[in-house]
C-alpha atoms as a PDB file:
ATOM      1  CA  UNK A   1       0.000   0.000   0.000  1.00  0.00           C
ATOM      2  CA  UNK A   2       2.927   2.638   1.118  1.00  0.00           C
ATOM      3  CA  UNK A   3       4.954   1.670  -1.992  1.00  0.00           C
ATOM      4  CA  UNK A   4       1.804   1.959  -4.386  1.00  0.00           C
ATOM      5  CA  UNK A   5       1.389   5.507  -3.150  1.00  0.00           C
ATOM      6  CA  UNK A   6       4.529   6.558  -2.630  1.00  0.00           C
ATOM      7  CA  UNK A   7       5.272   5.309  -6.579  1.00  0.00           C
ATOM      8  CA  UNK A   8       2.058   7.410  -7.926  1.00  0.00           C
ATOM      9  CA  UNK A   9       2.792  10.594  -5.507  1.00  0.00           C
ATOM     10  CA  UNK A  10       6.686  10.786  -6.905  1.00  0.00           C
ATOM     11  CA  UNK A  11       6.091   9.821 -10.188  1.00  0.00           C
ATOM     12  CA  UNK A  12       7.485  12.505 -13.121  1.00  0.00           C
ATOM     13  CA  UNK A  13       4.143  12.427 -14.504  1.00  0.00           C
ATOM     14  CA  UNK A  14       3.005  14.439 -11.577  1.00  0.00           C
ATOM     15  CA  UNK A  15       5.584  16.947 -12.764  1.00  0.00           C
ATOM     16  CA  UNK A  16       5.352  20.152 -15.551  1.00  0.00           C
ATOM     17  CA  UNK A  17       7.253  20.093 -18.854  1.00  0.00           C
ATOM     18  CA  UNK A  18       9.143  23.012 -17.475  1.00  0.00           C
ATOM     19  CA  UNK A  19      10.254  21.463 -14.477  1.00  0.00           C
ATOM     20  CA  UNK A  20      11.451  18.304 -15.800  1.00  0.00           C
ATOM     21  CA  UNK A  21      13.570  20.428 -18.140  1.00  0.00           C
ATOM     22  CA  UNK A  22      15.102  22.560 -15.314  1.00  0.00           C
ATOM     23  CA  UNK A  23      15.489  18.980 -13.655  1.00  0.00           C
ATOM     24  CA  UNK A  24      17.428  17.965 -16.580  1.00  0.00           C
ATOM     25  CA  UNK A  25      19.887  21.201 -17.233  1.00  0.00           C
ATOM     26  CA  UNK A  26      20.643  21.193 -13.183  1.00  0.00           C
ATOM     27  CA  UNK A  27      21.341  17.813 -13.336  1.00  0.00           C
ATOM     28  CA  UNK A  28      23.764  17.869 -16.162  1.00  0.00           C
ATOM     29  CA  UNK A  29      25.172  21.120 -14.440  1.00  0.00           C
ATOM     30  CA  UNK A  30      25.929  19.281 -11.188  1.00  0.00           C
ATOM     31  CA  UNK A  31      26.417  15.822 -12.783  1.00  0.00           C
ATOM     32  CA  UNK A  32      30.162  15.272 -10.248  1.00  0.00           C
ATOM     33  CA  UNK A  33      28.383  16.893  -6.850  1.00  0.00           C
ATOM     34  CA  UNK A  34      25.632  14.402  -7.540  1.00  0.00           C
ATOM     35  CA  UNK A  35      27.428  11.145  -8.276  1.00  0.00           C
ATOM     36  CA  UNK A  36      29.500  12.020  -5.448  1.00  0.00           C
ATOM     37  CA  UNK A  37      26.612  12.697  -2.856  1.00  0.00           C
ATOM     38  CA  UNK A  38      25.034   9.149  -4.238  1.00  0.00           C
ATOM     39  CA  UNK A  39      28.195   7.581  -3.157  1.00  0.00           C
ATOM     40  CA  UNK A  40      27.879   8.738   0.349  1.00  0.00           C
ATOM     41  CA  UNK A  41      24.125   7.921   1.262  1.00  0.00           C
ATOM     42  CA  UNK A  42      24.909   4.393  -0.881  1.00  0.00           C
ATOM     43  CA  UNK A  43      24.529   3.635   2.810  1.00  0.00           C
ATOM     44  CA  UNK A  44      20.449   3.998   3.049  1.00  0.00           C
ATOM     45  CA  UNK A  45      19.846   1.613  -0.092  1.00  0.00           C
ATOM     46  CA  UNK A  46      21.687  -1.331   1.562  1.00  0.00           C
ATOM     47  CA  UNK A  47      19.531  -3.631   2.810  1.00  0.00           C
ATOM     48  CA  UNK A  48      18.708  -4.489   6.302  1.00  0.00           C
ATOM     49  CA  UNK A  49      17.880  -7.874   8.196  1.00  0.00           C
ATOM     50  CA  UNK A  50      15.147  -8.866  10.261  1.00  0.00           C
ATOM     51  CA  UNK A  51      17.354  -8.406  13.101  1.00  0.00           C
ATOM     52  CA  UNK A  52      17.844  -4.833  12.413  1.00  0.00           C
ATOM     53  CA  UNK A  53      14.183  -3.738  11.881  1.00  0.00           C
ATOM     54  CA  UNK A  54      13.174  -5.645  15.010  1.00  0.00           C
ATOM     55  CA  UNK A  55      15.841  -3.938  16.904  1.00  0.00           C
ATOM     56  CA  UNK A  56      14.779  -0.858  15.333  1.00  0.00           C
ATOM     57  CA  UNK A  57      11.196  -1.548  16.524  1.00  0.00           C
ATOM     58  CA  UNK A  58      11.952  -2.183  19.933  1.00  0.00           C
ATOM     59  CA  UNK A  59      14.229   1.290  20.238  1.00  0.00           C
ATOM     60  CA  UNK A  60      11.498   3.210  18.522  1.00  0.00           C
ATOM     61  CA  UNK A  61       9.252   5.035  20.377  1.00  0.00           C
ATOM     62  CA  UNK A  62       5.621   5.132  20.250  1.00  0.00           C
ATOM     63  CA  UNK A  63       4.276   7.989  18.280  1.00  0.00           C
ATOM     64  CA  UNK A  64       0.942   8.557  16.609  1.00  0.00           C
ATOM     65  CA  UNK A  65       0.379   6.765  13.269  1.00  0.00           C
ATOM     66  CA  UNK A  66       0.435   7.509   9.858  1.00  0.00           C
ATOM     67  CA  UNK A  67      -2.376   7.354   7.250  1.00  0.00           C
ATOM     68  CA  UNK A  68      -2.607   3.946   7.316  1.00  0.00           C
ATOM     69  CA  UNK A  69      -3.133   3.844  11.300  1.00  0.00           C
ATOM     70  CA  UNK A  70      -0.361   1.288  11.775  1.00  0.00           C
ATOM     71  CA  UNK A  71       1.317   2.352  15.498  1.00  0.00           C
ATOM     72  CA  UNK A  72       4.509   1.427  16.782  1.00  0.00           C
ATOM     73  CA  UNK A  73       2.885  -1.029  19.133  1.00  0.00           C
ATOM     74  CA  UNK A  74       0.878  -2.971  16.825  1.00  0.00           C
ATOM     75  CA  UNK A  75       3.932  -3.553  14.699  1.00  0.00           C
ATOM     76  CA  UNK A  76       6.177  -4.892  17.692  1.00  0.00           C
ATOM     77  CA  UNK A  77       3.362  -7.239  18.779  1.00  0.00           C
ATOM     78  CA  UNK A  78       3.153  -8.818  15.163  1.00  0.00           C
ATOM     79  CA  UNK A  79       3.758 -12.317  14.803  1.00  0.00           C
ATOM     80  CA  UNK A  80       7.442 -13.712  13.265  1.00  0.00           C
ATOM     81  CA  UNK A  81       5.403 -14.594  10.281  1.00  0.00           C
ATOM     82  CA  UNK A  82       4.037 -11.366   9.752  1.00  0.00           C
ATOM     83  CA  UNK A  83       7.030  -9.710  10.437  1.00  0.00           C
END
């Protein structure tokens, strides 16, 4: 459900001719800063095991939930299968 949305809401269909061309020429403008900065947060696109979300689900603390009403809670008290 996240992932569907999030796909639609950031899509470059969302986005204006002009943009997308501004996109494009500050892109190619800033081609070494950005292959550079990609490098560095290479980091967030590793992936992760279970270990490490459960251990980041246990650390977290509870907060109100999103639009999909999931809590903090309810996702630590989810089964090993559903995790």
């Amino acid at each position: 459900m996240f992932a569907d949305v999030y796909v639609e809401v950031s899509s470059d269909s969302n986005l204006s001719r002009k943009f997308l061309n501004e996109r494009e020429t500050f892109e190619k403008q800033n081609q070494s800063q950005i292959e550079e900065e990609s490098q560095v947060n290479s980091d967030l696109e590793d992936f992760f095991s279970p270990q490490e979300l459960a251990e980041a689900f246990e650390a977290a603390k509870d907060s109100k939930p999103g639009e999909d009403k999931i809590t903090v809670p309810m996702i630590r008290h989810l089964s090993k299968a559903a995790k």
